[in-house]
C-alpha atoms as a PDB file:
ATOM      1  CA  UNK A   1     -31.367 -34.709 -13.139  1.00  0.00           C
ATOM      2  CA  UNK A   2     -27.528 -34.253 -12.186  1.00  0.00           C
ATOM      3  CA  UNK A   3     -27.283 -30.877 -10.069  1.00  0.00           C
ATOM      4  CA  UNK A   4     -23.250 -29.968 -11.187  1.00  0.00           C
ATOM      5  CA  UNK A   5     -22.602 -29.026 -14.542  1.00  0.00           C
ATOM      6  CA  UNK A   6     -20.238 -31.171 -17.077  1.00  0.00           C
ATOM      7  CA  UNK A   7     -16.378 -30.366 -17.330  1.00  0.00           C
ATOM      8  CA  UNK A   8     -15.299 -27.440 -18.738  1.00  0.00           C
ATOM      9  CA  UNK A   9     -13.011 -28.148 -21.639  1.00  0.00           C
ATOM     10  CA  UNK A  10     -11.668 -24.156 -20.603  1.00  0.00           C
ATOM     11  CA  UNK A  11      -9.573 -24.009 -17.913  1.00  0.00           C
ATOM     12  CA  UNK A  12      -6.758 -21.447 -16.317  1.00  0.00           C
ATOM     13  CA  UNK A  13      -4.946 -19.586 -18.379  1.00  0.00           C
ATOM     14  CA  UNK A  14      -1.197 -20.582 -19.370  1.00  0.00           C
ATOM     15  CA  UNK A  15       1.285 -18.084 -17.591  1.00  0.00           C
ATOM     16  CA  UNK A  16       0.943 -14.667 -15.893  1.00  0.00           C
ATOM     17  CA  UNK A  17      -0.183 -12.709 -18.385  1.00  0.00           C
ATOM     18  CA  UNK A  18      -2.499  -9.586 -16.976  1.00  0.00           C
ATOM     19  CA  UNK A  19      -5.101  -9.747 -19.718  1.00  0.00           C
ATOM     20  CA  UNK A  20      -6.237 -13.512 -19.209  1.00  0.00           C
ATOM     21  CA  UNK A  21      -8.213 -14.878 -16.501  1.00  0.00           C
ATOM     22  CA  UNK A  22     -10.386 -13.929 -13.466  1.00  0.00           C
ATOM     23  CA  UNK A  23      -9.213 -10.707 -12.348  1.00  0.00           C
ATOM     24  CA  UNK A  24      -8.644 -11.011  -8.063  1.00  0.00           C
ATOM     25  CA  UNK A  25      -6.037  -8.863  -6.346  1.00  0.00           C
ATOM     26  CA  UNK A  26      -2.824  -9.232  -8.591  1.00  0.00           C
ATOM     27  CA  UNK A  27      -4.064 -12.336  -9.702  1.00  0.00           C
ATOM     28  CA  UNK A  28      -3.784 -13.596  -5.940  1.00  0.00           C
ATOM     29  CA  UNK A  29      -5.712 -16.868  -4.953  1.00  0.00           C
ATOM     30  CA  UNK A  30      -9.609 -16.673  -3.618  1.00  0.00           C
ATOM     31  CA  UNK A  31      -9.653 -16.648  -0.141  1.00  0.00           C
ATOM     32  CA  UNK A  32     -11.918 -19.098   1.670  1.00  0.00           C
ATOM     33  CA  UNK A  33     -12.062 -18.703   6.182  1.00  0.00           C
ATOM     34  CA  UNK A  34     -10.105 -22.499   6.399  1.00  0.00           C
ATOM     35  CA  UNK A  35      -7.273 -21.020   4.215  1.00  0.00           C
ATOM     36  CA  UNK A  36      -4.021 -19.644   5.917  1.00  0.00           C
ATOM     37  CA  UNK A  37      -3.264 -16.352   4.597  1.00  0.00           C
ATOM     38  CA  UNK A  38      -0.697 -13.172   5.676  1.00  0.00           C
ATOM     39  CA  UNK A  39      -3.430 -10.568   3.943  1.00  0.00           C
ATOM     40  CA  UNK A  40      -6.395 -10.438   2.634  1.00  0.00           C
ATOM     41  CA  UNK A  41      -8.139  -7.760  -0.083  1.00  0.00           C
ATOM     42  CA  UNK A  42     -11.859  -7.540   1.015  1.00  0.00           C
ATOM     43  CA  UNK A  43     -13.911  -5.283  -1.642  1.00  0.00           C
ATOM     44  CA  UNK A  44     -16.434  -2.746  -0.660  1.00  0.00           C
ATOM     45  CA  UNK A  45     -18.251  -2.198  -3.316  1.00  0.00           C
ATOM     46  CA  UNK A  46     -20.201   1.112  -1.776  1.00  0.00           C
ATOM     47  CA  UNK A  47     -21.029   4.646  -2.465  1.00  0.00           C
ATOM     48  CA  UNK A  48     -24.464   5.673  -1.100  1.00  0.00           C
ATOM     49  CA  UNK A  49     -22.696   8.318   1.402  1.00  0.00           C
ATOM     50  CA  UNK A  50     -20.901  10.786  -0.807  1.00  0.00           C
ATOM     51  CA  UNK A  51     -22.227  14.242  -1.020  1.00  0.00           C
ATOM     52  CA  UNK A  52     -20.643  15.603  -4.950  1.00  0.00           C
ATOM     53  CA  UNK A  53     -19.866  13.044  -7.507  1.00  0.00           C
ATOM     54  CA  UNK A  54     -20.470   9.099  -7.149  1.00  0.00           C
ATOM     55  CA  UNK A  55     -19.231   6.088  -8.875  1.00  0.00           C
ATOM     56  CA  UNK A  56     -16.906   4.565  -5.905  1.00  0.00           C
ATOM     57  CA  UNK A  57     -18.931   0.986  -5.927  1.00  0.00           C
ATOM     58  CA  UNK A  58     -16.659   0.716  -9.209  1.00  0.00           C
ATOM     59  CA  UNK A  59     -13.794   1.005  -7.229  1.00  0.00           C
ATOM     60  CA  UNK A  60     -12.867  -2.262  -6.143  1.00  0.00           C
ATOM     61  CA  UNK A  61     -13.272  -3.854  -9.369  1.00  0.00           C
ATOM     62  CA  UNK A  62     -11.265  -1.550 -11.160  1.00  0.00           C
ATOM     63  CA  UNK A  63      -8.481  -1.431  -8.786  1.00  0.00           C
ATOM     64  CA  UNK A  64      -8.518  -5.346  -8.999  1.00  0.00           C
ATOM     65  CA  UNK A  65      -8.306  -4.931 -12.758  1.00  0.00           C
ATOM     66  CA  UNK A  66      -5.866  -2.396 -12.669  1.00  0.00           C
ATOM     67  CA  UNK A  67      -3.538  -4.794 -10.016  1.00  0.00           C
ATOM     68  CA  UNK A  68      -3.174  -7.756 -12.941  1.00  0.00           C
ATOM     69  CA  UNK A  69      -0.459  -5.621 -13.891  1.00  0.00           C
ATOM     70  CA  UNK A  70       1.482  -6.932 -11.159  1.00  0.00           C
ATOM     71  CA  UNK A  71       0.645 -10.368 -12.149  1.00  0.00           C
ATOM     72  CA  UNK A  72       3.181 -11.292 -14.740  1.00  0.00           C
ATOM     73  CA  UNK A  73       5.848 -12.908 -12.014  1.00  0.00           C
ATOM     74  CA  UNK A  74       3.803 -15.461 -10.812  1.00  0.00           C
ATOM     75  CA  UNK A  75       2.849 -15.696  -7.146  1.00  0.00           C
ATOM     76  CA  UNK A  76       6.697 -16.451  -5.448  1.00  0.00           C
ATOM     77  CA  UNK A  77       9.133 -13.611  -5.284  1.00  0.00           C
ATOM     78  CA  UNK A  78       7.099 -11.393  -7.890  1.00  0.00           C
ATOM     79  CA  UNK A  79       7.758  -8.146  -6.387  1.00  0.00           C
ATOM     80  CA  UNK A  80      10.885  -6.129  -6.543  1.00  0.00           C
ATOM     81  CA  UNK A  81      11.417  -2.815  -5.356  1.00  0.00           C
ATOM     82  CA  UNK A  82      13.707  -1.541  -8.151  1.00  0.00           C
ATOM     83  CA  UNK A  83      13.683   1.515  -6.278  1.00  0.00           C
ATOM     84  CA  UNK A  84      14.763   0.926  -3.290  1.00  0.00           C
ATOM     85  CA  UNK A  85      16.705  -2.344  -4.756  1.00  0.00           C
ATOM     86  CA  UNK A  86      14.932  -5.024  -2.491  1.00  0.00           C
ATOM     87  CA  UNK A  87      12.171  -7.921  -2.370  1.00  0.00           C
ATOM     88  CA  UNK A  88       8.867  -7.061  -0.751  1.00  0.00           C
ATOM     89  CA  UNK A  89       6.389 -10.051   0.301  1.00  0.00           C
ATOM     90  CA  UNK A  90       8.308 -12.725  -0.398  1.00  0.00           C
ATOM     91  CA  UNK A  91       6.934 -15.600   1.034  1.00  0.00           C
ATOM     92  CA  UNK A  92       3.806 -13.986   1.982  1.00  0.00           C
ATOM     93  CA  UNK A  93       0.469 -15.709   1.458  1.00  0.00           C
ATOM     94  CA  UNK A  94      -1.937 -12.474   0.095  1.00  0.00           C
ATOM     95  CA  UNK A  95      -5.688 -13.739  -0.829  1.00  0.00           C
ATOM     96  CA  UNK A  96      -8.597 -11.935  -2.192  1.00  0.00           C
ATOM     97  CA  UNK A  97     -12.030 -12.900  -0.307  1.00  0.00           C
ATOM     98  CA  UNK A  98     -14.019 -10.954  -3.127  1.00  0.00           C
ATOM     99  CA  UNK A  99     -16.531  -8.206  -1.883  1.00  0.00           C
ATOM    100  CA  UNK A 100     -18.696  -7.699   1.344  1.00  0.00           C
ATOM    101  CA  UNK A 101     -23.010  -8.562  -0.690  1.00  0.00           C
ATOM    102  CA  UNK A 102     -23.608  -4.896  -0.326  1.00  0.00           C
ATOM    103  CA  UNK A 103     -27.628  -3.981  -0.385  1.00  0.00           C
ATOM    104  CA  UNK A 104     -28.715  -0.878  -1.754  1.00  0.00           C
ATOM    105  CA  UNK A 105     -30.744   1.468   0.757  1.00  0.00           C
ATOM    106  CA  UNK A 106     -30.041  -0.631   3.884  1.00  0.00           C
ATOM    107  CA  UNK A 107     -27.355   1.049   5.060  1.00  0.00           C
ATOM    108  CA  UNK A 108     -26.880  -0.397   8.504  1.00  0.00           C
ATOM    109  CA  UNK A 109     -26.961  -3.926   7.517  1.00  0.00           C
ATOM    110  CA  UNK A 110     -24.458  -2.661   5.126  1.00  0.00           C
ATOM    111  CA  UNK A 111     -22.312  -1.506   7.541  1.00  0.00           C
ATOM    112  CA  UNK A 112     -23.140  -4.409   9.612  1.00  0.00           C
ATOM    113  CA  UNK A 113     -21.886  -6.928   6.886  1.00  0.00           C
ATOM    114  CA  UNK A 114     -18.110  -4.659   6.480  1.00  0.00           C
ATOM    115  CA  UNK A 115     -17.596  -4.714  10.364  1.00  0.00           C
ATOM    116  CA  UNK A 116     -18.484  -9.074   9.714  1.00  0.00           C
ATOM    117  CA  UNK A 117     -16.620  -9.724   7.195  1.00  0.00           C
ATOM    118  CA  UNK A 118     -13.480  -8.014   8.483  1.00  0.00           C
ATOM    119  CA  UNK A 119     -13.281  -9.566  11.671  1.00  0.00           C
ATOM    120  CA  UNK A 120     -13.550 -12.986   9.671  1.00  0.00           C
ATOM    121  CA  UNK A 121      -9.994 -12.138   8.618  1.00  0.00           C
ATOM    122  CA  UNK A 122      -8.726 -10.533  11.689  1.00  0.00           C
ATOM    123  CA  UNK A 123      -9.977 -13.986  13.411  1.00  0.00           C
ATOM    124  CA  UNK A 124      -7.749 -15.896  10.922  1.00  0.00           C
ATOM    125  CA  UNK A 125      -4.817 -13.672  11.900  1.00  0.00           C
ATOM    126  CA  UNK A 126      -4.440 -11.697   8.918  1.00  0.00           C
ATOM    127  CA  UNK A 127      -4.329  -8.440   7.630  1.00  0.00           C
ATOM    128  CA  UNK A 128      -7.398  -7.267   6.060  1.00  0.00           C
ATOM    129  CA  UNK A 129      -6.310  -4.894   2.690  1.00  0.00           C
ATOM    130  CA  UNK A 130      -9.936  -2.988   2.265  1.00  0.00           C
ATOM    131  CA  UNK A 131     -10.855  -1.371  -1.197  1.00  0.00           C
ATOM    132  CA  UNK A 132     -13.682   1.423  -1.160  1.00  0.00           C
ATOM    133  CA  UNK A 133     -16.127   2.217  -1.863  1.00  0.00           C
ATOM    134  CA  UNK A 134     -16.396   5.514   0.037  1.00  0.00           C
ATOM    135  CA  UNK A 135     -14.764   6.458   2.692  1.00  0.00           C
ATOM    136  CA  UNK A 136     -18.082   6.154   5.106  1.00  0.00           C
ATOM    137  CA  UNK A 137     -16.916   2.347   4.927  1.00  0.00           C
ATOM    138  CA  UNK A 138     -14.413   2.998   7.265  1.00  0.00           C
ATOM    139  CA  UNK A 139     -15.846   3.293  10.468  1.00  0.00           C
ATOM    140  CA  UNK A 140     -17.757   0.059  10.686  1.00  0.00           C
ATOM    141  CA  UNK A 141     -14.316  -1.588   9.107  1.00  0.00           C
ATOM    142  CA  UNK A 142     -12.904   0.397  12.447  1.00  0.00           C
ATOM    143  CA  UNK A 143     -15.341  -1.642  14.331  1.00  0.00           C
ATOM    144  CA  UNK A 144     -14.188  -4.666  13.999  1.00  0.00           C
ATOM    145  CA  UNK A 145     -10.272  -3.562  15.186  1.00  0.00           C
ATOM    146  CA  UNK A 146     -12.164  -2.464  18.650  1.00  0.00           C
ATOM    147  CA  UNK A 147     -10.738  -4.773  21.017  1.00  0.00           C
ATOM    148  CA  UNK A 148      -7.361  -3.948  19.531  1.00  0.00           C
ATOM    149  CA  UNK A 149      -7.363  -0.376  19.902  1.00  0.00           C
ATOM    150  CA  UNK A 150      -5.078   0.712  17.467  1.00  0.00           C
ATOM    151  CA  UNK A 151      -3.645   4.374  16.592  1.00  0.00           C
ATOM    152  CA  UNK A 152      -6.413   5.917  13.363  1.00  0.00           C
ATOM    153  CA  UNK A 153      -4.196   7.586  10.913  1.00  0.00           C
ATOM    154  CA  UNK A 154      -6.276   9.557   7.995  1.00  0.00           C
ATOM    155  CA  UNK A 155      -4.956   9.996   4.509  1.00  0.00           C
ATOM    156  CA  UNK A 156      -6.888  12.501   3.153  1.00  0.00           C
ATOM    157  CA  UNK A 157      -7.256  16.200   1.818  1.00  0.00           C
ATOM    158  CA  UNK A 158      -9.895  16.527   4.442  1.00  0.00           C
ATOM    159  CA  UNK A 159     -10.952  15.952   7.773  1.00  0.00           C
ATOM    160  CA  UNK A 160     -14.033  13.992   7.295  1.00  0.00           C
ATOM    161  CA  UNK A 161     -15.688  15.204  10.728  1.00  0.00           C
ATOM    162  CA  UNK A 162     -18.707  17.278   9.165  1.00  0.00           C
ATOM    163  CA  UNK A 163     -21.344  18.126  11.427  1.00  0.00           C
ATOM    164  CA  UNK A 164     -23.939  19.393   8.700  1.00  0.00           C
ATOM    165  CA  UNK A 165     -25.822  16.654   7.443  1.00  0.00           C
ATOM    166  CA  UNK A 166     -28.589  15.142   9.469  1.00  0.00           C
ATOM    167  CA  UNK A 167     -27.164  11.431   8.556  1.00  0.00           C
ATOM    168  CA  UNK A 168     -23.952  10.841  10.504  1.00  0.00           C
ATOM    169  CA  UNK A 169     -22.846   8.433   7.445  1.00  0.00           C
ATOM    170  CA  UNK A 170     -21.614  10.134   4.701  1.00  0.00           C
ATOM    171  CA  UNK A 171     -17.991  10.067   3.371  1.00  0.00           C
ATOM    172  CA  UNK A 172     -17.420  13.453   5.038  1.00  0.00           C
ATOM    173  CA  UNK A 173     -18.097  12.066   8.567  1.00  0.00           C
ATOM    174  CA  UNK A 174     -15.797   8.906   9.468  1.00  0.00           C
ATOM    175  CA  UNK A 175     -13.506  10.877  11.690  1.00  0.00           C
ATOM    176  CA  UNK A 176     -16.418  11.821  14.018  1.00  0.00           C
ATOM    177  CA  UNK A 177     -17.571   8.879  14.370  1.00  0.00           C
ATOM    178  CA  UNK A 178     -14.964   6.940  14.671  1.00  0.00           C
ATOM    179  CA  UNK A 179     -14.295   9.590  17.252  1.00  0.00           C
ATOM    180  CA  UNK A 180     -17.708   9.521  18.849  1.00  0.00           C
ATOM    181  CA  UNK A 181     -17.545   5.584  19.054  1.00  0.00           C
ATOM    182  CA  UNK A 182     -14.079   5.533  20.912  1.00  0.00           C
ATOM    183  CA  UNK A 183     -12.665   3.234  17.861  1.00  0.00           C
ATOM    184  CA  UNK A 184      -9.200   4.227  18.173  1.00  0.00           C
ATOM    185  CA  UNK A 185      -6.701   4.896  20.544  1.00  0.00           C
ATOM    186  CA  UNK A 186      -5.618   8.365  18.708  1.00  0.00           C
ATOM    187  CA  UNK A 187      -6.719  10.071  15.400  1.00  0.00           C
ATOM    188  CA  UNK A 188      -4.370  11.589  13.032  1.00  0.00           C
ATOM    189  CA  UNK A 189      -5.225  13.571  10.152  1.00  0.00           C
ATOM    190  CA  UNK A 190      -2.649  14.081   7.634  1.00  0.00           C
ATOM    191  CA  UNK A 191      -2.410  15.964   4.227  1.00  0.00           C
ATOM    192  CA  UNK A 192      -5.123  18.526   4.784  1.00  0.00           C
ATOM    193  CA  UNK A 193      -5.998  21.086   2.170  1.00  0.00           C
ATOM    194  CA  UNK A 194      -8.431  23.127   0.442  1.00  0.00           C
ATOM    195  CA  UNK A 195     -11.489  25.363   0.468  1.00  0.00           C
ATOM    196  CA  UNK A 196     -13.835  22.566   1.170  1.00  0.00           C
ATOM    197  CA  UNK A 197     -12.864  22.003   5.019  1.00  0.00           C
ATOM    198  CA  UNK A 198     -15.226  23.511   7.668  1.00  0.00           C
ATOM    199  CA  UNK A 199     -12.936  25.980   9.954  1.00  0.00           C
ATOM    200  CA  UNK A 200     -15.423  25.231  12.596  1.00  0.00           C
ATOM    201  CA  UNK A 201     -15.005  21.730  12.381  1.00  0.00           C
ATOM    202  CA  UNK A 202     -11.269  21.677  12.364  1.00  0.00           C
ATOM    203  CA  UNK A 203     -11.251  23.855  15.553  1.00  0.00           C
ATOM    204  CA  UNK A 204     -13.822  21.288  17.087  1.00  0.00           C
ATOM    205  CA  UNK A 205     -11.847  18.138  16.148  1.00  0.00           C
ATOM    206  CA  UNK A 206      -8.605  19.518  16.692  1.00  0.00           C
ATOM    207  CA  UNK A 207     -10.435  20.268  20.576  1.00  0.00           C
ATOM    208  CA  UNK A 208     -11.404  16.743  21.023  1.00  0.00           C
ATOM    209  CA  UNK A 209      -7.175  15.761  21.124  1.00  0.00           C
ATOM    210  CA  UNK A 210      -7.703  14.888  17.322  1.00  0.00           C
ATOM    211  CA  UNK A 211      -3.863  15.770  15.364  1.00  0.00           C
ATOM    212  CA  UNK A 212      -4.280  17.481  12.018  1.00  0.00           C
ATOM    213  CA  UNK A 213      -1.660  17.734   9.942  1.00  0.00           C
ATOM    214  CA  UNK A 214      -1.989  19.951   7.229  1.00  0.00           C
ATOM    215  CA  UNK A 215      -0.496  19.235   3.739  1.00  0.00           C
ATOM    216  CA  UNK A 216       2.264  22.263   4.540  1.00  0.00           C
ATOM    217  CA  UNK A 217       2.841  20.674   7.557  1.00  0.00           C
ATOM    218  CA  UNK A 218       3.237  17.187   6.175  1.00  0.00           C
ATOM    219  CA  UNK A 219       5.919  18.547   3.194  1.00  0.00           C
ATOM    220  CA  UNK A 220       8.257  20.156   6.065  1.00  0.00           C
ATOM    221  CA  UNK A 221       8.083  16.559   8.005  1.00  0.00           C
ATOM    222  CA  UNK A 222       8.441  14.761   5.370  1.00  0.00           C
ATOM    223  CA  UNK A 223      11.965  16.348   4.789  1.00  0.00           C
ATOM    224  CA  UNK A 224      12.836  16.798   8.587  1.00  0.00           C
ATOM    225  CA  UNK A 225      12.241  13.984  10.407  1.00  0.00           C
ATOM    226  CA  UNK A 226       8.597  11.918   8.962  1.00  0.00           C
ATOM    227  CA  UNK A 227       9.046   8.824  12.032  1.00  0.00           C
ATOM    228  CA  UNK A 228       8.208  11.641  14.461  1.00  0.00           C
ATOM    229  CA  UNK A 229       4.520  11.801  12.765  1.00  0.00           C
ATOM    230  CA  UNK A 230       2.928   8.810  13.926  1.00  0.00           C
ATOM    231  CA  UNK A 231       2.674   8.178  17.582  1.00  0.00           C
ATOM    232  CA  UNK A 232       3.836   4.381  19.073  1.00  0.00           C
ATOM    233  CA  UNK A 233       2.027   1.103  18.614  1.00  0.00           C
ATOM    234  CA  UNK A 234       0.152  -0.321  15.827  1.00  0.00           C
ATOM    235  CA  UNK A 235      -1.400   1.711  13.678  1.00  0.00           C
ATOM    236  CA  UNK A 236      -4.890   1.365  11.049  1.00  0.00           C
ATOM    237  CA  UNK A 237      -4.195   3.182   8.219  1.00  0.00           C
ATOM    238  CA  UNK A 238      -6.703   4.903   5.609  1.00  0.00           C
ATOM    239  CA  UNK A 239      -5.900   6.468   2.407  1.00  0.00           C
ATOM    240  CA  UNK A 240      -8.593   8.968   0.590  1.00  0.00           C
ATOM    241  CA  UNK A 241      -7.322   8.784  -3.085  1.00  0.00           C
ATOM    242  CA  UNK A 242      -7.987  12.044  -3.204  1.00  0.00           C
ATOM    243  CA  UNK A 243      -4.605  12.819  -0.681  1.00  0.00           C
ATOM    244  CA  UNK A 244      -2.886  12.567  -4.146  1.00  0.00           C
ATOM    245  CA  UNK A 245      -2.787  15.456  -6.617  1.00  0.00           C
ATOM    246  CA  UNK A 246      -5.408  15.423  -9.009  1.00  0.00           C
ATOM    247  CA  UNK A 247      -2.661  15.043 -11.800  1.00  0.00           C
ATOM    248  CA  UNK A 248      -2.395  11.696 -10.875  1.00  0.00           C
ATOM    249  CA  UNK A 249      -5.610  10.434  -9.087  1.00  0.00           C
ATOM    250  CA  UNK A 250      -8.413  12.502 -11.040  1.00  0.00           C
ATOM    251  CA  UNK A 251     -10.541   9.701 -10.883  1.00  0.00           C
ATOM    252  CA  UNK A 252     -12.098  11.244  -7.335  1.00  0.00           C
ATOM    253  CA  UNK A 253     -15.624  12.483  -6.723  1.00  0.00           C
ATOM    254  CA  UNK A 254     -13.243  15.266  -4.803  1.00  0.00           C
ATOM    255  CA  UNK A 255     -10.366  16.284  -6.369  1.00  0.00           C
ATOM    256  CA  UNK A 256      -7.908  18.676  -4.485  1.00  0.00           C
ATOM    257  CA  UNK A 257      -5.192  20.869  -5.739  1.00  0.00           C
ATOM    258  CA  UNK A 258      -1.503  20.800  -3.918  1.00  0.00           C
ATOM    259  CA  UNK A 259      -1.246  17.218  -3.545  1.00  0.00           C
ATOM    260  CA  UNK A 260       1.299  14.295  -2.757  1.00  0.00           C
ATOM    261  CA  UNK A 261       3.102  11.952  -5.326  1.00  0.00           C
ATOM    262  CA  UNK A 262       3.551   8.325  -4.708  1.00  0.00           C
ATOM    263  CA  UNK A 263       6.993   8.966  -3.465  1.00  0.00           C
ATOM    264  CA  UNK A 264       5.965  10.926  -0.836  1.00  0.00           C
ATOM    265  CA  UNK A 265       3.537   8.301   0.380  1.00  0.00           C
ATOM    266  CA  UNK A 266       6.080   5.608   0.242  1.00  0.00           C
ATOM    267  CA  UNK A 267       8.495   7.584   2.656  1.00  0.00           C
ATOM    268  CA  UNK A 268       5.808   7.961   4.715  1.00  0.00           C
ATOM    269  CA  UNK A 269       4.223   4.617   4.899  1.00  0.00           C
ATOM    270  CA  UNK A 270       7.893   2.785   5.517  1.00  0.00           C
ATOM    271  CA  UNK A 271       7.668   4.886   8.691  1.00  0.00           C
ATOM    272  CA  UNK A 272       5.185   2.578   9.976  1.00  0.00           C
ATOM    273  CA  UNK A 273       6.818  -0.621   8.970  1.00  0.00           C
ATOM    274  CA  UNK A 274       5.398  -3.903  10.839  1.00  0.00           C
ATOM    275  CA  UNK A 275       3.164  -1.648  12.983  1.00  0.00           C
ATOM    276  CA  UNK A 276      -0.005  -1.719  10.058  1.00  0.00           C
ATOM    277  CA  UNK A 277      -2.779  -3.880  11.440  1.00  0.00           C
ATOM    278  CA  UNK A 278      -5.029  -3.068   8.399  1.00  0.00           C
ATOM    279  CA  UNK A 279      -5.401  -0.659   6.218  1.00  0.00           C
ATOM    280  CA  UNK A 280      -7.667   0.630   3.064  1.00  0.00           C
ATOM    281  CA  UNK A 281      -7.610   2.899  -0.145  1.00  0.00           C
ATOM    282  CA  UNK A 282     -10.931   4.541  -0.688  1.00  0.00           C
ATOM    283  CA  UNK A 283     -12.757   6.708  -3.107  1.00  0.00           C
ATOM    284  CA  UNK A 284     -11.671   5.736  -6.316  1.00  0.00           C
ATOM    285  CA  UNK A 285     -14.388   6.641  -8.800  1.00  0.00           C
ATOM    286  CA  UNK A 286     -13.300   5.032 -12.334  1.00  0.00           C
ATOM    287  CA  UNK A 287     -15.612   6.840 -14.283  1.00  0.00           C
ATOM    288  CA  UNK A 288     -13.608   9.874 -13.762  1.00  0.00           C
ATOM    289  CA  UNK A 289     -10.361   8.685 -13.991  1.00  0.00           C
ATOM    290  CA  UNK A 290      -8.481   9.565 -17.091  1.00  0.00           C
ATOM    291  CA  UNK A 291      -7.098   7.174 -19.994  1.00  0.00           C
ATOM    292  CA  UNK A 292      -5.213   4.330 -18.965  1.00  0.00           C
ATOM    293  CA  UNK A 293      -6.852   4.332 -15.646  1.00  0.00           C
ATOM    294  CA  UNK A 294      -3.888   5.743 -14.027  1.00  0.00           C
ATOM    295  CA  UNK A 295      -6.029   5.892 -10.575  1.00  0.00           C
ATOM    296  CA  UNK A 296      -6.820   2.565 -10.468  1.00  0.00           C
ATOM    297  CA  UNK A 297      -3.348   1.762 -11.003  1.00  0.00           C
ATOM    298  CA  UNK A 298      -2.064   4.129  -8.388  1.00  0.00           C
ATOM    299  CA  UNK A 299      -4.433   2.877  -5.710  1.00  0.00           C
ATOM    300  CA  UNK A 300      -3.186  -0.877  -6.733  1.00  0.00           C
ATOM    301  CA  UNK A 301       0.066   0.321  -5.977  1.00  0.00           C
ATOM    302  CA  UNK A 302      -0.587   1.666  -2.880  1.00  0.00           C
ATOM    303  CA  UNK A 303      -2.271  -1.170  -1.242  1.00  0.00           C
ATOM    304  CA  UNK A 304       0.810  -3.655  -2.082  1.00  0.00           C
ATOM    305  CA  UNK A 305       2.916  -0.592  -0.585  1.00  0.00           C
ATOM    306  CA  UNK A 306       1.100  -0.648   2.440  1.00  0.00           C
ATOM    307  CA  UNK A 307       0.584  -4.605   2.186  1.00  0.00           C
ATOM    308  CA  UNK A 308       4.578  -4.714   2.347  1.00  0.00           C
ATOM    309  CA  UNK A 309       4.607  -2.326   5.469  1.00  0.00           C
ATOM    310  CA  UNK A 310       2.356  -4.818   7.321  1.00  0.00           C
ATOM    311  CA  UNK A 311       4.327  -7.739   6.650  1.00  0.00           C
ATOM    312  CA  UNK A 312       7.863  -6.971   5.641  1.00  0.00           C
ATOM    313  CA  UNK A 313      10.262  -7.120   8.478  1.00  0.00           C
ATOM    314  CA  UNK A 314      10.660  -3.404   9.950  1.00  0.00           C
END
């Protein structure tokens, strides 16, 4: 008995369109180790440390579904920046290499697998693009950058260092440990807000050299002089949806009031132009997000926005 199955008389879709076909990054190509590539997506599909509302294992596929909006151009000079009136990743190769076989209940050999399967890209020489998943993902994705030491910058409405769980792996704990682990040549917090921050933990980070930037503080930069925010050398950069305004990322197990606007994350991400040596988006929760999936979307956006800081010339 043969072992592959007959052809298919179904095949790829004609055109670009969003709706048709597998839905990968943008409608990128699957990534496999031989193949050369400037960036690759990596999924993690994983939620077992948040402490309010799950759903974040839907993230990365409904980020990826929300990206085939972005897929009508094709794959060569598809993206212009009407906005700023210029091409971004043109000529880049981006992949998707699917998601990291996430286990329920084994959360070490979970985190084991997401420090793995990141340095597979990072040994291929390109950028990994991460989609949470939670943000306790983070630090083993950190783990993998260690020989390279880069600067930690934290997009987020808080400062994920809490101290009052007796697991040391929830979303509200990367900073510590990536802290505790010596991951990163410097941490920086930025967009900080809230009642849901612990004052004692702030005053304990902030004591171990750790720069918070509250959102205040980040509105009055971002009009003054935003470059002067991020200290020199290459930088990994994570984004907590839930740095954004609830009005247009409610799909978040932790919605803040007084958040940013894309805009305001552009600026700030062009500031770090060819300097991003990975970076993620994190905690998008689609059962909460509103009609139209407008999270989703934004996240998409946000990792091609950072994908074109990593890649672009500066």
């Amino acid at each position: 008995m043969g072992t592959s199955f007959p052809p298919s008389p179904f095949g790829p879709p004609e055109g670009n369109l969003p709706f048709a076909g597998i839905a990968t990054f943008a409608g990128c190509p699957l990534w496999r180790r031989e193949d050369q590539a400037h960036a690759v997506v990596l999924g993690v599909p994983y939620d077992e440390g948040v402490t309010y509302r799950p759903g974040a294992r839907f993230g990365p596929r409904a980020v990826r579904d929300a990206s085939m909006f972005y897929s009508y151009e094709g794959r060569e000079d598809r993206f212009f920046d009407a906005d700023r009136r210029r091409w971004i990743l043109s000529g880049k190769a981006v992949a998707d290499a699917g998601d990291v076989a996430i286990e329920p209940l084994v959360g070490e050999r979970n985190r084991q697998a997401v420090t793995r399967a990141v340095r597979a890209i990072l040994e291929t020489g390109a950028v990994p693009a991460v989609l949470g998943g939670d943000h306790s993902i983070v630090h083993p994705v950190l783990e993998a950058f260690a020989e390279k030491r880069v600067h930690y910058v934290h997009l987020d409405s808080h400062i994920d260092c809490d101290r009052a769980f007796e697991s040391d792996h929830t979303h509200g704990s990367p900073v510590a440990n990536i802290l505790r682990r010596g991951l990163a040549r410097s941490i920086t917090l930025m967009g900080v807000r809230g009642l849901t921050n612990s004052g004692r933990d702030m005053a304990w980070i902030e004591e171990q050299g750790v720069r918070v930037v509250t959102a205040r503080e980040l509105r009055k930069a971002l009009e003054e002089n935003p470059s002067l925010l991020f200290p020199q050398g290459n930088c990994y950069l994570s984004v907590d949806i839930d740095f954004f305004d609830p009005a247009v990322a409610p799909g978040t197990g932790t919605p803040e009031p007084g958040g940013f606007f894309f805009p305001e994350f552009s600026d700030l991400v062009q500031c770090l132009r060819g300097r991003l040596a990975g970076f993620d988006v994190v905690e998008v929760s689609p059962f909460l997000d509103g009609p139209g999936a407008v999270t989703a979307h934004l996240a998409a956006r946000c990792l091609l926005e950072m994908m074109s800081a990593a890649l672009d010339p500066p």
